[in-house]
N, C-alpha and C. Protein backbone atom coordinates (compact mmCIF):
# COMPACT_ATOMS: atom_id res chain seq x y z
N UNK A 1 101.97 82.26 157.62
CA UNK A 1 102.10 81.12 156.74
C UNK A 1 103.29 81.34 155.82
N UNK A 2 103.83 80.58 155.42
CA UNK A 2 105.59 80.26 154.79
C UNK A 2 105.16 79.70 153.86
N UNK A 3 105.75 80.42 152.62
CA UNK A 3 105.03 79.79 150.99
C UNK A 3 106.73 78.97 150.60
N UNK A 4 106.92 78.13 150.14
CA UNK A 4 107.64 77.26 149.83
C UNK A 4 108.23 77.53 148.21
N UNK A 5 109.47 77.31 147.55
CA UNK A 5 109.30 77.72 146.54
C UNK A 5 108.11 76.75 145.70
N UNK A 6 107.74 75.16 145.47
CA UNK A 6 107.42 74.52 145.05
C UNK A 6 105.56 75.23 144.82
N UNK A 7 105.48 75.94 146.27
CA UNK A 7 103.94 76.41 145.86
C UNK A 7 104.23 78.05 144.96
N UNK A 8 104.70 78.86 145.28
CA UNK A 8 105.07 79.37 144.48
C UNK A 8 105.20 79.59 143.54
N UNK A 9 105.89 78.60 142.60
CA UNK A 9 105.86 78.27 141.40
C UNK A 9 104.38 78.00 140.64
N UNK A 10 103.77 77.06 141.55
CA UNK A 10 102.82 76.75 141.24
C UNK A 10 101.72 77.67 141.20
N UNK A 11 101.59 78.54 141.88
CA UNK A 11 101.06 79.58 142.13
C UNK A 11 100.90 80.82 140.82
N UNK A 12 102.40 80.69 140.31
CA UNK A 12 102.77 81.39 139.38
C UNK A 12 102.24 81.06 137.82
N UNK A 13 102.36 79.87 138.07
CA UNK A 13 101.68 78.95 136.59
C UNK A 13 100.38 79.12 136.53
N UNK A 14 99.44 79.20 137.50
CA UNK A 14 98.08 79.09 137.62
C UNK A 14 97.69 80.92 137.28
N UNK A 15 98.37 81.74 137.88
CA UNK A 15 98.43 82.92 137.39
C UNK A 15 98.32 82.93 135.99
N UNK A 16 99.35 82.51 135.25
CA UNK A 16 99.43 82.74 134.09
C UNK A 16 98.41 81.97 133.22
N UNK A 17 98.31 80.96 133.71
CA UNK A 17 97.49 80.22 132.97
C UNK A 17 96.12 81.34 132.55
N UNK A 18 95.48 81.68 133.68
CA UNK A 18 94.60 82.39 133.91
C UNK A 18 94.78 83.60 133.24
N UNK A 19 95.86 84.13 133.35
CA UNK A 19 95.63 85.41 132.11
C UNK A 19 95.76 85.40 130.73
N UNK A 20 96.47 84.15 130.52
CA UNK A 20 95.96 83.34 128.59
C UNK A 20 94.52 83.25 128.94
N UNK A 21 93.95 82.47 129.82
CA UNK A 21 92.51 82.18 129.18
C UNK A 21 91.92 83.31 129.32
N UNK A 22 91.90 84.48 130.44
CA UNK A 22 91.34 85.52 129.93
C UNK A 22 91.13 86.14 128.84
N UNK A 23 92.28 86.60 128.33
CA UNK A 23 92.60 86.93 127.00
C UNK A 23 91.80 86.01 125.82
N UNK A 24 92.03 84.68 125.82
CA UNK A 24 91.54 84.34 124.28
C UNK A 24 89.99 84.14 124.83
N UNK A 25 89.31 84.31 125.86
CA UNK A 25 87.78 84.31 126.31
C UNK A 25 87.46 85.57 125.74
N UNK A 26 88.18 86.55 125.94
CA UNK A 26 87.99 88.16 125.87
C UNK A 26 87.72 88.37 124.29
N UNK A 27 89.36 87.45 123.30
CA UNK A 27 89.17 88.05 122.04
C UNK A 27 88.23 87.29 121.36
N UNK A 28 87.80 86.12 121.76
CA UNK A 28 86.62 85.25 120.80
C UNK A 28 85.41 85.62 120.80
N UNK A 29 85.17 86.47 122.03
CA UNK A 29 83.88 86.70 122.04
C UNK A 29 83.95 88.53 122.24
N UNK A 30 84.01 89.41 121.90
CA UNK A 30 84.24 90.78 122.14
C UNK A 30 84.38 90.81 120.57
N UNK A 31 83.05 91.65 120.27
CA UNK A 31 82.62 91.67 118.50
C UNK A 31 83.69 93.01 117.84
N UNK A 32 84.22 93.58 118.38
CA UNK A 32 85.43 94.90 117.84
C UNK A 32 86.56 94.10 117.82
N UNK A 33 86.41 92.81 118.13
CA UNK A 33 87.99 92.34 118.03
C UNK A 33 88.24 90.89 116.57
N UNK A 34 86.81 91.33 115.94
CA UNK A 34 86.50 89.97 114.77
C UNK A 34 86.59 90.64 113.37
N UNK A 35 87.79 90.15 113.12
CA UNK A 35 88.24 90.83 111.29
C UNK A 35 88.55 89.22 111.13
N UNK A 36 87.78 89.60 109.90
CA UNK A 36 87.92 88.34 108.53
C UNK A 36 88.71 88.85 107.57
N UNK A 37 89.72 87.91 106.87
CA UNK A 37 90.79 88.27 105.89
C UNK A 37 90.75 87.87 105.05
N UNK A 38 89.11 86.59 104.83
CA UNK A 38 88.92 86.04 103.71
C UNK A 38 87.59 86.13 103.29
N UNK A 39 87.09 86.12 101.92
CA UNK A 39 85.85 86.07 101.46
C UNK A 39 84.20 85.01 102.07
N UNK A 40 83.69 84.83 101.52
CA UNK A 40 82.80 83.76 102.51
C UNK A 40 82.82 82.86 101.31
N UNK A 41 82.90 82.98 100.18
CA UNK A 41 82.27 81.99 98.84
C UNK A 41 84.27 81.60 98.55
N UNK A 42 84.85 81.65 99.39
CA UNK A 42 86.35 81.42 98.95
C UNK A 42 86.75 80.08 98.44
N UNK A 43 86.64 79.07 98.15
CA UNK A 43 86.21 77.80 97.48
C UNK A 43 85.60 78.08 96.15
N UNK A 44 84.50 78.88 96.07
CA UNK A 44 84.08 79.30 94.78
C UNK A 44 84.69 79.94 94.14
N UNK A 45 85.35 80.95 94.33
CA UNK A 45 85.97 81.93 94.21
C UNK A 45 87.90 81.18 93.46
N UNK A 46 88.01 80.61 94.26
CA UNK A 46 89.30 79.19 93.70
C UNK A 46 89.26 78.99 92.40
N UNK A 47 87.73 78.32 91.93
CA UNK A 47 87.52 77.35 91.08
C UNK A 47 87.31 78.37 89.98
N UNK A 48 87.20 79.45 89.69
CA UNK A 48 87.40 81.08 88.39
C UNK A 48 88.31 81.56 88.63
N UNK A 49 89.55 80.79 89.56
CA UNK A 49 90.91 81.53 89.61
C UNK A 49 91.82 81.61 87.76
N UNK A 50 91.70 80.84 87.40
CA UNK A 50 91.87 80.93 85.83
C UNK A 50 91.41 81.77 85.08
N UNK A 51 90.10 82.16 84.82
CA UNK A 51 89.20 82.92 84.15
C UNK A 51 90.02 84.39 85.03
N UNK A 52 90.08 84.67 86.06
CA UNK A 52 90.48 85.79 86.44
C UNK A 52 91.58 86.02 86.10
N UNK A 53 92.84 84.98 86.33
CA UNK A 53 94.19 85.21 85.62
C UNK A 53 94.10 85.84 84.47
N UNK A 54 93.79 85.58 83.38
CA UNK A 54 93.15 85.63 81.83
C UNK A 54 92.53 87.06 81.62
N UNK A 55 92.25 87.43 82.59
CA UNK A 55 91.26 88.85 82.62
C UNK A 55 91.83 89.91 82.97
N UNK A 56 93.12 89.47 84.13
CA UNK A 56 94.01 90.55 84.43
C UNK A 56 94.81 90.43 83.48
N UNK A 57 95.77 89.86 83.17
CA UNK A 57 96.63 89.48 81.64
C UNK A 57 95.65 90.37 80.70
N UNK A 58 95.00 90.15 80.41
CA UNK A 58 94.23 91.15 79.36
C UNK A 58 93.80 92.96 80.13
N UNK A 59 93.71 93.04 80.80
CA UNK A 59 94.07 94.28 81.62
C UNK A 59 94.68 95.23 81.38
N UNK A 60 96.45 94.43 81.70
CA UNK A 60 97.80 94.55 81.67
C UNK A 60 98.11 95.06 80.31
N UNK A 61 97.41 94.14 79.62
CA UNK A 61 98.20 94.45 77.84
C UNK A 61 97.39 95.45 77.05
N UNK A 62 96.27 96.30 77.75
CA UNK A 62 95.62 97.51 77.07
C UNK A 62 97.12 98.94 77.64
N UNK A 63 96.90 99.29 76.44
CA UNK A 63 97.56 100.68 76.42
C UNK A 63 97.60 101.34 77.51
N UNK A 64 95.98 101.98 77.56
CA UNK A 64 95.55 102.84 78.45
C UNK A 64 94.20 101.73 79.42
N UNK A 65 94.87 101.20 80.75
CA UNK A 65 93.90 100.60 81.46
C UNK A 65 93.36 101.71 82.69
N UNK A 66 92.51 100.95 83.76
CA UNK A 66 91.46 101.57 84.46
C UNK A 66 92.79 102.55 85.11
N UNK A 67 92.15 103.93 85.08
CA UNK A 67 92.89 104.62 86.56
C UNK A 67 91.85 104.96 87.74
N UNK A 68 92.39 105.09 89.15
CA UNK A 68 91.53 105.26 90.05
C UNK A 68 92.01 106.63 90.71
N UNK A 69 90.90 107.52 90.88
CA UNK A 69 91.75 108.94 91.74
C UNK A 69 90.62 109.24 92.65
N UNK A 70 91.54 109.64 94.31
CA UNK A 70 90.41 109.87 95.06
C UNK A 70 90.21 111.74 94.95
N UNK A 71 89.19 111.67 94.98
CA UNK A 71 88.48 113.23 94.76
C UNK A 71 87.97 113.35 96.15
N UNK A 72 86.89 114.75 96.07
CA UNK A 72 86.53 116.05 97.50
C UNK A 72 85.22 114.97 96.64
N UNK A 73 84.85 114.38 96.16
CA UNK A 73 83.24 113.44 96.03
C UNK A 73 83.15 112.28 96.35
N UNK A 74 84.47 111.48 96.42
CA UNK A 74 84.45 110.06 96.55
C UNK A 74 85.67 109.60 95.74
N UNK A 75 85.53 108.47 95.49
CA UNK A 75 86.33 107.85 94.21
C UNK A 75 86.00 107.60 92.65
N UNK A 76 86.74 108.33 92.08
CA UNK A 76 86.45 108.39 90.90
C UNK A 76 87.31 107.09 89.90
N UNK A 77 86.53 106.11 89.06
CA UNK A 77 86.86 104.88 88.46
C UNK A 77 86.66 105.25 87.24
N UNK A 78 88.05 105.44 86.29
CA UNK A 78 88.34 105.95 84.72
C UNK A 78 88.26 105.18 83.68
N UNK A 79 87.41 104.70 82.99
CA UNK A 79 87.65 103.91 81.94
C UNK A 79 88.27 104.16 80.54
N UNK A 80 88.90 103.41 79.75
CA UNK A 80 90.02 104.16 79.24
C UNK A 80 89.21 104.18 77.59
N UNK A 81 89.71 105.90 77.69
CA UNK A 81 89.10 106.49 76.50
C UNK A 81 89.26 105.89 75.22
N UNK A 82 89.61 105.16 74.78
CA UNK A 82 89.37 104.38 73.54
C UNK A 82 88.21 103.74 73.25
N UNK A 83 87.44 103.02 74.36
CA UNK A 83 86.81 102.14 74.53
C UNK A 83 85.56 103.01 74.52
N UNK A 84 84.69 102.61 73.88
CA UNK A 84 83.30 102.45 73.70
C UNK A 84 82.57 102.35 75.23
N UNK A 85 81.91 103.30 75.74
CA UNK A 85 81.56 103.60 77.41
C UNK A 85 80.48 102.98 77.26
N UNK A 86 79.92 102.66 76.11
CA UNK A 86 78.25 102.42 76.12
C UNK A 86 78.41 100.78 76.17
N UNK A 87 79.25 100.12 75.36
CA UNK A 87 79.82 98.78 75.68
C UNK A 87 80.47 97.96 76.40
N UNK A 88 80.78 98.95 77.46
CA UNK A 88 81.30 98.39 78.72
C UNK A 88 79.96 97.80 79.73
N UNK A 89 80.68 97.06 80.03
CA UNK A 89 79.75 96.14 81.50
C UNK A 89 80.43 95.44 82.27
N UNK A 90 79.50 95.16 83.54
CA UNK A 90 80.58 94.51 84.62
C UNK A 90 80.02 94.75 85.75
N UNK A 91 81.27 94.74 86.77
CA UNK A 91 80.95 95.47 88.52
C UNK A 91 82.40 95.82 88.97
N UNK A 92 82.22 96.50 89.60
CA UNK A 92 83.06 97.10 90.87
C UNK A 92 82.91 96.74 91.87
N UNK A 93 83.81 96.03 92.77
CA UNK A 93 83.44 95.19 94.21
C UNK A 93 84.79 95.79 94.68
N UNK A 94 84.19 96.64 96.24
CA UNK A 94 85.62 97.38 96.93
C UNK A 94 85.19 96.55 98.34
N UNK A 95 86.35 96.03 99.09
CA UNK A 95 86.69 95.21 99.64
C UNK A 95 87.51 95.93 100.82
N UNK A 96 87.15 95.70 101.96
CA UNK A 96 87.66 95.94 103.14
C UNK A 96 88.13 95.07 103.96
N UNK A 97 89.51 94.59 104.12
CA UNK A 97 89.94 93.39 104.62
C UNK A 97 89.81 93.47 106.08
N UNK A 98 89.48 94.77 106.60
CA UNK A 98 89.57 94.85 108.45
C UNK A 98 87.56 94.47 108.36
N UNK A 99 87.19 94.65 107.60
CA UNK A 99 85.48 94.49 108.39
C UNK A 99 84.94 94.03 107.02
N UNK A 100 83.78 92.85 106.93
CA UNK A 100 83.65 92.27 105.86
C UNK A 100 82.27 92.82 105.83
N UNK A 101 82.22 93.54 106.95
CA UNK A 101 80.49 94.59 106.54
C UNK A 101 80.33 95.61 105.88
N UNK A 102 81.70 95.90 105.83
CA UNK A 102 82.06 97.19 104.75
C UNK A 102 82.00 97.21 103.26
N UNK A 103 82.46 96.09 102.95
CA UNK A 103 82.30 95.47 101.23
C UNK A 103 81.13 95.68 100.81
N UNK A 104 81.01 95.66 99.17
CA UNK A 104 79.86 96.29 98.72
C UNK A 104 80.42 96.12 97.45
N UNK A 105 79.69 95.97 96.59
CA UNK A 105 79.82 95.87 94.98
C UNK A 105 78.71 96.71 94.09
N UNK A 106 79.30 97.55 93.29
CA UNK A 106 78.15 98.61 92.24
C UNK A 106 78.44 98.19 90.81
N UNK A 107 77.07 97.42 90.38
CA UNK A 107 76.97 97.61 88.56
C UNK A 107 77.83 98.58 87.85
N UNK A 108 78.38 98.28 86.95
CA UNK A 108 78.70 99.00 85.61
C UNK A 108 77.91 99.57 85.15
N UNK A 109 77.32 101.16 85.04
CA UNK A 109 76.41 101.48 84.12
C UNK A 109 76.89 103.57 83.88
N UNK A 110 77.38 103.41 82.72
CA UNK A 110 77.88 104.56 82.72
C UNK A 110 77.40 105.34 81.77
N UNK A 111 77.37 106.41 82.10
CA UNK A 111 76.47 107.97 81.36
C UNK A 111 77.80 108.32 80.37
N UNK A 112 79.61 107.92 81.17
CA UNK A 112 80.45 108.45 80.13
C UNK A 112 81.68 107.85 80.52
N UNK A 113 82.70 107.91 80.44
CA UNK A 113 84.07 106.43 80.63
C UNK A 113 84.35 106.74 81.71
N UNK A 114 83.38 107.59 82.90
CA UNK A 114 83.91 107.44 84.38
C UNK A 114 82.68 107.17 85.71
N UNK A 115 82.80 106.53 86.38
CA UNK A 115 81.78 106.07 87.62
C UNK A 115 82.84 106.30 89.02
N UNK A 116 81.47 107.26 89.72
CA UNK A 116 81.99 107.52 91.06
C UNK A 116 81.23 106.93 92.06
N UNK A 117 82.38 106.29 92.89
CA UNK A 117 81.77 105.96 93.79
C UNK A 117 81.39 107.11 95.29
N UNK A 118 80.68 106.93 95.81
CA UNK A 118 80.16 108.22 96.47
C UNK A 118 81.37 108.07 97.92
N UNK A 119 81.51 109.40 98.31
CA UNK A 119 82.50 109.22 99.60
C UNK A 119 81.69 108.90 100.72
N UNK A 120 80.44 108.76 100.75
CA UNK A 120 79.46 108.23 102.25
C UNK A 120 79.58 106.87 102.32
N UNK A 121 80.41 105.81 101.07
CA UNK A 121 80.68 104.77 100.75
C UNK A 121 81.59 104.20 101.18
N UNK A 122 82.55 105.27 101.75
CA UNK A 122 83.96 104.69 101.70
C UNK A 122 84.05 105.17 103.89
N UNK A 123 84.89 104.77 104.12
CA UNK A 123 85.64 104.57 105.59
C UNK A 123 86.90 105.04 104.93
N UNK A 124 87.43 105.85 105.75
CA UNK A 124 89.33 105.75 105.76
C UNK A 124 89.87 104.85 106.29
N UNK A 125 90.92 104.10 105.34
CA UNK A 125 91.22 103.28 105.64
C UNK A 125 91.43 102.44 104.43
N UNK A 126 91.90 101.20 104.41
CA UNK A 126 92.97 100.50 103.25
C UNK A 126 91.72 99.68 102.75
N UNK A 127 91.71 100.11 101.73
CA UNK A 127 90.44 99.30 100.59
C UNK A 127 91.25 98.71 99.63
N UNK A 128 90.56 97.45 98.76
CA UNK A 128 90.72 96.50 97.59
C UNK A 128 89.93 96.47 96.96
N UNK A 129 90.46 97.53 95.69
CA UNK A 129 89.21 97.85 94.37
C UNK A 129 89.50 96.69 93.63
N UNK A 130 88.72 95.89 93.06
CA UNK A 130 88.42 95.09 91.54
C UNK A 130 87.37 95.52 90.66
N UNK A 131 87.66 95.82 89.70
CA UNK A 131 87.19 96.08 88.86
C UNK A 131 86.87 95.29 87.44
N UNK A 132 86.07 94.29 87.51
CA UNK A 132 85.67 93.00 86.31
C UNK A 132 84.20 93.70 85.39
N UNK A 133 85.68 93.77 84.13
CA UNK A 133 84.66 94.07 83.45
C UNK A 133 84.50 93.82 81.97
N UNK A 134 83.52 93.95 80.80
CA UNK A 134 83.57 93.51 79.55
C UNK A 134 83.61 94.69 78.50
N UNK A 135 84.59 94.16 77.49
CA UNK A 135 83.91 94.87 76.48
C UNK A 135 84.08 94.39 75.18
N UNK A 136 82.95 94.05 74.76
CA UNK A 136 82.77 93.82 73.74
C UNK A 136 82.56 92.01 74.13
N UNK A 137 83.47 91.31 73.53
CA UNK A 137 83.70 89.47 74.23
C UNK A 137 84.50 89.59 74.63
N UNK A 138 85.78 90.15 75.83
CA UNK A 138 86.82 90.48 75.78
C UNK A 138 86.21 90.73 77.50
N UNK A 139 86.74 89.80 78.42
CA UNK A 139 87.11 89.94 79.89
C UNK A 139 88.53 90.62 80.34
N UNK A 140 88.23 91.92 80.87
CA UNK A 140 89.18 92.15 81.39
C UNK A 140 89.28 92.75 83.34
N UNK A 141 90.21 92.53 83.83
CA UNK A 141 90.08 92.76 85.41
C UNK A 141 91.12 93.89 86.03
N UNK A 142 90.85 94.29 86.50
CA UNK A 142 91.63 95.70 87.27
C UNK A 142 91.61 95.35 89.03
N UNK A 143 93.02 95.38 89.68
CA UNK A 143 92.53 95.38 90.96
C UNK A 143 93.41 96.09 91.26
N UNK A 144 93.14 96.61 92.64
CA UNK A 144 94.31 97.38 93.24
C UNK A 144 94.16 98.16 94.48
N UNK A 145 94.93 98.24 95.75
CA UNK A 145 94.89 98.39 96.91
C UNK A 145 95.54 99.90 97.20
N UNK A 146 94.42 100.76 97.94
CA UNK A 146 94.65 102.13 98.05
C UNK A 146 94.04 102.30 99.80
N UNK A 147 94.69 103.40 100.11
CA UNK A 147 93.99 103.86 101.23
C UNK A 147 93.39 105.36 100.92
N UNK A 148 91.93 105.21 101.75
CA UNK A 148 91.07 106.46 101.55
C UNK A 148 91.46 107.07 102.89
């Protein structure tokens, strides 16, 4: 049998066709291949985009704001020694932009101006600490992107 160029071609297209649809059949449904890059309440999250502006701005303009250092225990979250440890409140929400099962948020509740988060907590790999927190009437926000 004598293939013509016209089938050929055609031949060739249908090939390809077929290995796009493989592919996006493969990545829509194959659960190691599903990263979310956005929150689920992201609409909500919009509408306190102000209140958060306002909180980092106030952040920014403390002397001494949050430092973060990774330790042989986990991550250690510094609150800055001026401040009254017993009057602080808030949360810590660390954020994993490759897997949204990884995220996790821990209360503010401190014994002294530092909270660790435990290393059985963490994955290696590129995390997004925020840190929203109060003191006194006074909102302030800390964020910042590290790899463990």
């Amino acid at each position: 049998m004598k293939i013509n160029w016209g089938t050929a071609i055609v031949l060739v297209f249908i090939g390809f066709i077929s290995f796009i649809l493989f592919f996006v059949v493969k990545m829509n449904t194959d659960k190691k291949f599903e990263h979310d890059l956005v929150t689920e309440d992201y609409y909500k999250q919009e509408l306190a985009f102000q209140q958060e502006i306002n909180a980092e701005k106030n952040g920014n303009e403390l002397k001494n704001n949050i430092t973060v250092i990774k330790t042989v225990k986990g991550l250690l979250v510094v609150f800055p020694k001026d401040k009254d440890f017993t009057e602080i409140s808030g949360s810590i929400s660390l954020y994993r932009p490759s897997n949204k099962k990884l995220d996790f948020q821990i209360p503010i509740t401190l014994q002294n101006s530092e909270i660790l988060v435990p290393k059985n907590q963490l994955i290696e790999g590129r995390w997004n600490i925020s840190v929203n927190w109060q003191y006194e009437t006074t909102s302030y926000l800390f964020k910042e992107s590290f790899t463990y």
